[in-house]
PDB file of N, CA and C in Angstrom:
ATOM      1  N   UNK A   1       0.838  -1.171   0.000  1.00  0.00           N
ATOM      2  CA  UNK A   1       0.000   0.000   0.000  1.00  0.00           C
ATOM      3  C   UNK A   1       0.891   1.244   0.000  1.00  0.00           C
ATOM      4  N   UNK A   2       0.537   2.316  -0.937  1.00  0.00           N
ATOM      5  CA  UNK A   2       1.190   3.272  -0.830  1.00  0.00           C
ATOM      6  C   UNK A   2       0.644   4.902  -0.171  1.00  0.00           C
ATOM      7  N   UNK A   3       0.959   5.217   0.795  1.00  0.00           N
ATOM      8  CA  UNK A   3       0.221   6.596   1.304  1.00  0.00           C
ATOM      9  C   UNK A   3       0.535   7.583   1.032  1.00  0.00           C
ATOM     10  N   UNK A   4       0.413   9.069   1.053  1.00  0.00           N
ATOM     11  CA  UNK A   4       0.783  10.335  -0.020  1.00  0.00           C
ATOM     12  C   UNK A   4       0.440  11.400   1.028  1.00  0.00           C
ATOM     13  N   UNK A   5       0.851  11.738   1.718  1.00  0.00           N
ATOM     14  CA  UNK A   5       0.022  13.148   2.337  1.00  0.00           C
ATOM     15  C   UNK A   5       0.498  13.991   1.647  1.00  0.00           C
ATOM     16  N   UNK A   6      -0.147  15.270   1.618  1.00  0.00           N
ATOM     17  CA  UNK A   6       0.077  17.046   0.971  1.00  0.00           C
ATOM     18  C   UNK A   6       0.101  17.895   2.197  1.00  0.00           C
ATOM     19  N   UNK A   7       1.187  18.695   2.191  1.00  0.00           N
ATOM     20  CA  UNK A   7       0.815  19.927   3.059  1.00  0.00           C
ATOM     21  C   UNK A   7       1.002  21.328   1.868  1.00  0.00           C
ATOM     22  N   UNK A   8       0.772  22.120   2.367  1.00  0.00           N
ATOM     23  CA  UNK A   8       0.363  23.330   2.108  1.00  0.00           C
ATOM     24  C   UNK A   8       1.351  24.565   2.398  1.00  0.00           C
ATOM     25  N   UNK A   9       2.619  24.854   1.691  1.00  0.00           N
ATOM     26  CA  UNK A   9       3.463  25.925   2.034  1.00  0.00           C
ATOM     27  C   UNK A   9       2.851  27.296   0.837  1.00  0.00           C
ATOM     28  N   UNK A  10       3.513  28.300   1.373  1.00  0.00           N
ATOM     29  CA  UNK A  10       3.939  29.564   0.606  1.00  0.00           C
ATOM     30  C   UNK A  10       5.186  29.949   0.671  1.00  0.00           C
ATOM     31  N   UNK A  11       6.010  30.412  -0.163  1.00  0.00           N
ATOM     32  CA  UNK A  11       7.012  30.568  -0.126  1.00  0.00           C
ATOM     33  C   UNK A  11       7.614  31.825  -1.215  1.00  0.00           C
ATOM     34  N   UNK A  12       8.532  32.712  -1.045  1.00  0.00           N
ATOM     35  CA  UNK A  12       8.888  33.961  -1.903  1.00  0.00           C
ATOM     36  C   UNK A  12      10.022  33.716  -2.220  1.00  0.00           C
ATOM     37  N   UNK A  13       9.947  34.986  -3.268  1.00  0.00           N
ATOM     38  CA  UNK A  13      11.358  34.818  -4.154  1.00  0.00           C
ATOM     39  C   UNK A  13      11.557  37.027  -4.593  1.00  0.00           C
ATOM     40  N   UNK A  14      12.713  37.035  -4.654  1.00  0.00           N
ATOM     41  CA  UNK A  14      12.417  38.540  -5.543  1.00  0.00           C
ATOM     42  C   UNK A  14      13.026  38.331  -6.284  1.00  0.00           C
ATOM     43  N   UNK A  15      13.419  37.360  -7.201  1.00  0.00           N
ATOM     44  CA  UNK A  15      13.881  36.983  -8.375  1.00  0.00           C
ATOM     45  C   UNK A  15      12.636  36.053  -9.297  1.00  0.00           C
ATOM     46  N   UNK A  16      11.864  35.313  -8.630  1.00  0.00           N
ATOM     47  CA  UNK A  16      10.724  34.719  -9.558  1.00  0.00           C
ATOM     48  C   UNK A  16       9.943  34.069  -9.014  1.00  0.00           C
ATOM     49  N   UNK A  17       9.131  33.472  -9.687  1.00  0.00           N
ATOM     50  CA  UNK A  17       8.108  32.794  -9.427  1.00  0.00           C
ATOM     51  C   UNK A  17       8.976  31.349  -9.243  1.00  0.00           C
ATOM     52  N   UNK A  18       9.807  30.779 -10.313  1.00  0.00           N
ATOM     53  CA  UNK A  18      10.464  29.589 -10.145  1.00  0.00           C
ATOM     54  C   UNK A  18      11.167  29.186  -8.658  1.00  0.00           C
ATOM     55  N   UNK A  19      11.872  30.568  -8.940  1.00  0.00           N
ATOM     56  CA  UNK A  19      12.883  30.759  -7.592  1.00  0.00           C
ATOM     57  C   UNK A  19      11.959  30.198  -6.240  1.00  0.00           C
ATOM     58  N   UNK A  20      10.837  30.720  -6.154  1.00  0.00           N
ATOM     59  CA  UNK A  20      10.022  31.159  -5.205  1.00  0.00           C
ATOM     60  C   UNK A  20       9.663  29.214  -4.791  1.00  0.00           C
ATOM     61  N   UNK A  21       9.344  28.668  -5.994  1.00  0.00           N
ATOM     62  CA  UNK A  21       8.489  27.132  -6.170  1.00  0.00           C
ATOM     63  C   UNK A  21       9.974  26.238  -5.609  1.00  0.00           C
ATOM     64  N   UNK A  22      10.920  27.078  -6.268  1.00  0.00           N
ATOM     65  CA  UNK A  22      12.551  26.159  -5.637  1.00  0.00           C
ATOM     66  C   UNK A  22      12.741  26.122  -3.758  1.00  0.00           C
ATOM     67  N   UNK A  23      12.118  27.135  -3.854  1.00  0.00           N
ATOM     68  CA  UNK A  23      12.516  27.974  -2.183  1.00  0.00           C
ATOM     69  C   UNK A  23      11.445  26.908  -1.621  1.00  0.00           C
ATOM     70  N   UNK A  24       9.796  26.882  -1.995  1.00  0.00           N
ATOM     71  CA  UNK A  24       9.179  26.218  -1.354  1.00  0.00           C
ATOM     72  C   UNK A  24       9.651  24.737  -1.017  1.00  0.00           C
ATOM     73  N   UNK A  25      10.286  24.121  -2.171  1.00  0.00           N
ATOM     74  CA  UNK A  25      10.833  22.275  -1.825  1.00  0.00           C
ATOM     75  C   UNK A  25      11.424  22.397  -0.906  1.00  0.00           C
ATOM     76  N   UNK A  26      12.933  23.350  -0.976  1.00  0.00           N
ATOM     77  CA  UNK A  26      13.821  23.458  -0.467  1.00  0.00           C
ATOM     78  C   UNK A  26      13.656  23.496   1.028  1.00  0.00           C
ATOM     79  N   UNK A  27      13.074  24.189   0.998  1.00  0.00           N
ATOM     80  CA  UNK A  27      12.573  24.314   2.453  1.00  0.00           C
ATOM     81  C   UNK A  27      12.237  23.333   3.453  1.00  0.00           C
ATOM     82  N   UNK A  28      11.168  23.049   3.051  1.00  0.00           N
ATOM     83  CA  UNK A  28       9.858  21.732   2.851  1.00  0.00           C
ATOM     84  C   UNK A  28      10.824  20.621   3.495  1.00  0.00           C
ATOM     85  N   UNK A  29      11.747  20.364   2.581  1.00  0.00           N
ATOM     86  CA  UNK A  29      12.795  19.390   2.369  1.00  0.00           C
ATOM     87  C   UNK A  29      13.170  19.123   3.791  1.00  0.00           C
ATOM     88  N   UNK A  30      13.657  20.215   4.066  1.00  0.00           N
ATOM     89  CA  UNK A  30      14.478  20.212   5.673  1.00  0.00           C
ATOM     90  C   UNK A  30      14.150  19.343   6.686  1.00  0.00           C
ATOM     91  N   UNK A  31      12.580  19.230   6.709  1.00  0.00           N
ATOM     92  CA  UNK A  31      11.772  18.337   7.434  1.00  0.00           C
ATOM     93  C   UNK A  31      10.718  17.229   6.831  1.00  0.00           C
ATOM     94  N   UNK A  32      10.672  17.469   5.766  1.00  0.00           N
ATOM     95  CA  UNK A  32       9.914  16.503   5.394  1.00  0.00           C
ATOM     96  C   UNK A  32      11.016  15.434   4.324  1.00  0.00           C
ATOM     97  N   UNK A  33      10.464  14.352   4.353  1.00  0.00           N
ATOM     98  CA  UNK A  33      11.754  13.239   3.184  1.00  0.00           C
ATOM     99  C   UNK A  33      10.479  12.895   2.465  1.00  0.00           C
ATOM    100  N   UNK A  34      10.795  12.123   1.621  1.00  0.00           N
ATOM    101  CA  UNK A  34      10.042  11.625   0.356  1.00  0.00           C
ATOM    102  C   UNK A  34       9.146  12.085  -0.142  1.00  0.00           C
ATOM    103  N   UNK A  35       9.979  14.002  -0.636  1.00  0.00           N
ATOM    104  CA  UNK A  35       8.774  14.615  -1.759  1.00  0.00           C
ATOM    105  C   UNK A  35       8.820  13.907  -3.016  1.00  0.00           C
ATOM    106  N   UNK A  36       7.709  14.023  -3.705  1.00  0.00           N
ATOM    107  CA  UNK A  36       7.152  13.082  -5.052  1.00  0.00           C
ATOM    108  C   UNK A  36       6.552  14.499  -5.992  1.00  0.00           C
ATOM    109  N   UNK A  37       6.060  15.350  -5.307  1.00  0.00           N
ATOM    110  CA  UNK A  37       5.757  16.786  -6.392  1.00  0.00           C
ATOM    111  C   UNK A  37       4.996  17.976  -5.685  1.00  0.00           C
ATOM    112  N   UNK A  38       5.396  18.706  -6.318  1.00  0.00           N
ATOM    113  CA  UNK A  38       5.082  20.169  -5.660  1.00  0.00           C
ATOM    114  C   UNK A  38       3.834  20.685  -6.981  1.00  0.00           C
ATOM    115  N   UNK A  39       2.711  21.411  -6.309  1.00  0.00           N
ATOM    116  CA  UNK A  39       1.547  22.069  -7.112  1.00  0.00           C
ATOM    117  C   UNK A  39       1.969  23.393  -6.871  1.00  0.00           C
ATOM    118  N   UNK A  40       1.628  24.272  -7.567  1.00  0.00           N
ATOM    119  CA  UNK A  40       1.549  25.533  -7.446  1.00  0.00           C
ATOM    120  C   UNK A  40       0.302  26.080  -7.838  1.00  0.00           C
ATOM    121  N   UNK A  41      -0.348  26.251  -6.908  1.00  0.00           N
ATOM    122  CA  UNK A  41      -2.115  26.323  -6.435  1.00  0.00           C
ATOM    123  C   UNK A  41      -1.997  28.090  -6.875  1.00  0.00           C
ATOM    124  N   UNK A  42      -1.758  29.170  -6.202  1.00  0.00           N
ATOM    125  CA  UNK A  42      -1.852  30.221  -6.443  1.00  0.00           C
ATOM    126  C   UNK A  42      -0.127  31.320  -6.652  1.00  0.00           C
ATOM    127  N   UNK A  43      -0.321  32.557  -7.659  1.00  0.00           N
ATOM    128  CA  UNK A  43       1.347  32.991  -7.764  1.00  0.00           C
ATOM    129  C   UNK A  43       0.786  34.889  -7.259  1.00  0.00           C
ATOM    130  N   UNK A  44       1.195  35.405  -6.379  1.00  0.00           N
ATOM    131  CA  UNK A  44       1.053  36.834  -6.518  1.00  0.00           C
ATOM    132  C   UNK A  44       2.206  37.463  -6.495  1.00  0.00           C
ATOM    133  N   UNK A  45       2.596  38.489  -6.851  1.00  0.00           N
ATOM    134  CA  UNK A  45       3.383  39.438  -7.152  1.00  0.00           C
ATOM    135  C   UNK A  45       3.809  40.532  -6.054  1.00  0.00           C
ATOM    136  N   UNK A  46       4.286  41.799  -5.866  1.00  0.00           N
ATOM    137  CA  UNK A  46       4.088  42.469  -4.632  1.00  0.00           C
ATOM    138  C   UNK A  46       4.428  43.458  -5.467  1.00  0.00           C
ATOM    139  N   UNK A  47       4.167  44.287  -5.784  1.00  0.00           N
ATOM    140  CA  UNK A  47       4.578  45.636  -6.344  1.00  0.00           C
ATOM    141  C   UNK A  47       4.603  46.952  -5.649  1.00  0.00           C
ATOM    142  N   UNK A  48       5.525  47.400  -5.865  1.00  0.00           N
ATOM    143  CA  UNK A  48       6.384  49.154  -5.552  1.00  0.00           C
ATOM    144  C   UNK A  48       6.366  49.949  -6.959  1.00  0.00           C
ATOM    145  N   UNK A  49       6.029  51.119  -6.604  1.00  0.00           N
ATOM    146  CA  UNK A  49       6.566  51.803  -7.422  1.00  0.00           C
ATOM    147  C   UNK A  49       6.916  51.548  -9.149  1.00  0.00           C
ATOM    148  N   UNK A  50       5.726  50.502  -9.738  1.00  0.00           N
ATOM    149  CA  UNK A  50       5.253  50.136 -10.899  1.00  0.00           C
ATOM    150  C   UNK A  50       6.542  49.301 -10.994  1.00  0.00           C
ATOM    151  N   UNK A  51       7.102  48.498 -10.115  1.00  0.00           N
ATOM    152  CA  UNK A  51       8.318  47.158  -9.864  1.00  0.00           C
ATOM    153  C   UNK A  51       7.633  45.943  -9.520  1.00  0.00           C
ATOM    154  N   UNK A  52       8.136  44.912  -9.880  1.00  0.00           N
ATOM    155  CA  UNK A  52       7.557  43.778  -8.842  1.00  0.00           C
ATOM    156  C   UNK A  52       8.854  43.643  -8.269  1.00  0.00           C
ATOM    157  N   UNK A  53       8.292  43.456  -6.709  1.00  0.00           N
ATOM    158  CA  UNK A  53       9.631  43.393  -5.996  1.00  0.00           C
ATOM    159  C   UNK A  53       9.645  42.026  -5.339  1.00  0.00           C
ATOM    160  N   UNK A  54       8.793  41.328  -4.866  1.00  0.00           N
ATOM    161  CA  UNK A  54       8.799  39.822  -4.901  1.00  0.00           C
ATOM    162  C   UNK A  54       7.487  39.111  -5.260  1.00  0.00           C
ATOM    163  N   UNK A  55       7.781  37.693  -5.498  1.00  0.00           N
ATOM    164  CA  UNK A  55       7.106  36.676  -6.005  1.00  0.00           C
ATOM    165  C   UNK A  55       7.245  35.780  -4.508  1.00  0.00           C
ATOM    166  N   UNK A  56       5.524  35.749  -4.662  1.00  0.00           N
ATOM    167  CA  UNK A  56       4.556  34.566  -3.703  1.00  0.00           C
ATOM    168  C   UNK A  56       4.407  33.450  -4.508  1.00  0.00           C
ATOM    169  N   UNK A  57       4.425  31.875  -3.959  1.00  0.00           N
ATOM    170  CA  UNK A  57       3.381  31.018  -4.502  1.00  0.00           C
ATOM    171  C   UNK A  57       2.815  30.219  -3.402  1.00  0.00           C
ATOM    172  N   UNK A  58       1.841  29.918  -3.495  1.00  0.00           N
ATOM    173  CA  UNK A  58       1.301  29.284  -2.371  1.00  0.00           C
ATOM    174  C   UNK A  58       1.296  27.270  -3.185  1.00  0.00           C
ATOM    175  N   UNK A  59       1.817  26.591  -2.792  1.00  0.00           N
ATOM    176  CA  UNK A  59       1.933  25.468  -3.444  1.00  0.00           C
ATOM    177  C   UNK A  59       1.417  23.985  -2.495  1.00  0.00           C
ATOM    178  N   UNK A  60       1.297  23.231  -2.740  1.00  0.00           N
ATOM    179  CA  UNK A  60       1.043  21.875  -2.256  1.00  0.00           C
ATOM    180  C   UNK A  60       1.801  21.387  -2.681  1.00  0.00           C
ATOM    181  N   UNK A  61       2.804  20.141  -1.505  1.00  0.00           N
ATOM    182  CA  UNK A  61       4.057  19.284  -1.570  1.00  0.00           C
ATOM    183  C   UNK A  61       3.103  18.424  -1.125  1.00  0.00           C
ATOM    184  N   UNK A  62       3.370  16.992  -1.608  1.00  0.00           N
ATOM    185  CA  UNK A  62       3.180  16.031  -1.914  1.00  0.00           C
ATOM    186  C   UNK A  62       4.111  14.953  -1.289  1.00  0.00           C
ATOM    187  N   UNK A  63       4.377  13.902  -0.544  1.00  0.00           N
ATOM    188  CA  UNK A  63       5.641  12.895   0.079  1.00  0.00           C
ATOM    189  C   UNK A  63       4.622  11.616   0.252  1.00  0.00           C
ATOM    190  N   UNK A  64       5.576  10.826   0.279  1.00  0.00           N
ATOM    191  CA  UNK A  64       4.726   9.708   0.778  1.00  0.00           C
ATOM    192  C   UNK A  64       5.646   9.306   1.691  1.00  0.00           C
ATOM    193  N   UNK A  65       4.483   8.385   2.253  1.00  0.00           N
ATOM    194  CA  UNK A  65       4.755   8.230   4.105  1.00  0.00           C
ATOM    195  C   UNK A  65       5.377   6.877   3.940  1.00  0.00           C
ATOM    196  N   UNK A  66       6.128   5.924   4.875  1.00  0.00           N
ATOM    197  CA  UNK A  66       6.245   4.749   4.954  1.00  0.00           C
ATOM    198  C   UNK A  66       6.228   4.400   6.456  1.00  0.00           C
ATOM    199  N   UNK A  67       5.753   3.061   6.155  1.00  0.00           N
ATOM    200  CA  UNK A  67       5.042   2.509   7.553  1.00  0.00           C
ATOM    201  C   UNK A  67       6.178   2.133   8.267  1.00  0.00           C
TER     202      UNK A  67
END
């Protein structure tokens, strides 16, 4: 039998949206083992002064569990 939980990070970048989805694993990673895939559910922007100055994504990581 194979089990899968998802949790639910956000994570930024002021270089990108990618950056931002890298930052979320990366992170993630630290404590969690056996990611299998990351969603990227929602992306916002933050803007200054007609700049975007950082990138949000709010994503779902994906691992599976072992017994």
């Amino acid at each position: 039998m194979r089990i899968v939980k998802v949790i639910e990070v956000i994570a930024t970048s002021d270089k990108g949206f990618t950056e931002a989805t890298h930052n979320a694993v990366e992170q993630a990673s630290k404590t969690v083992k056996n990611i299998t895939s990351v969603e990227v559910k929602e992306m916002h922007a933050r803007v200054e002064n007609q700049k975007i100055v950082s990138y949000t994504v709010h994503a779902k990581i994906s691992f599976e569990v072992n017994d």
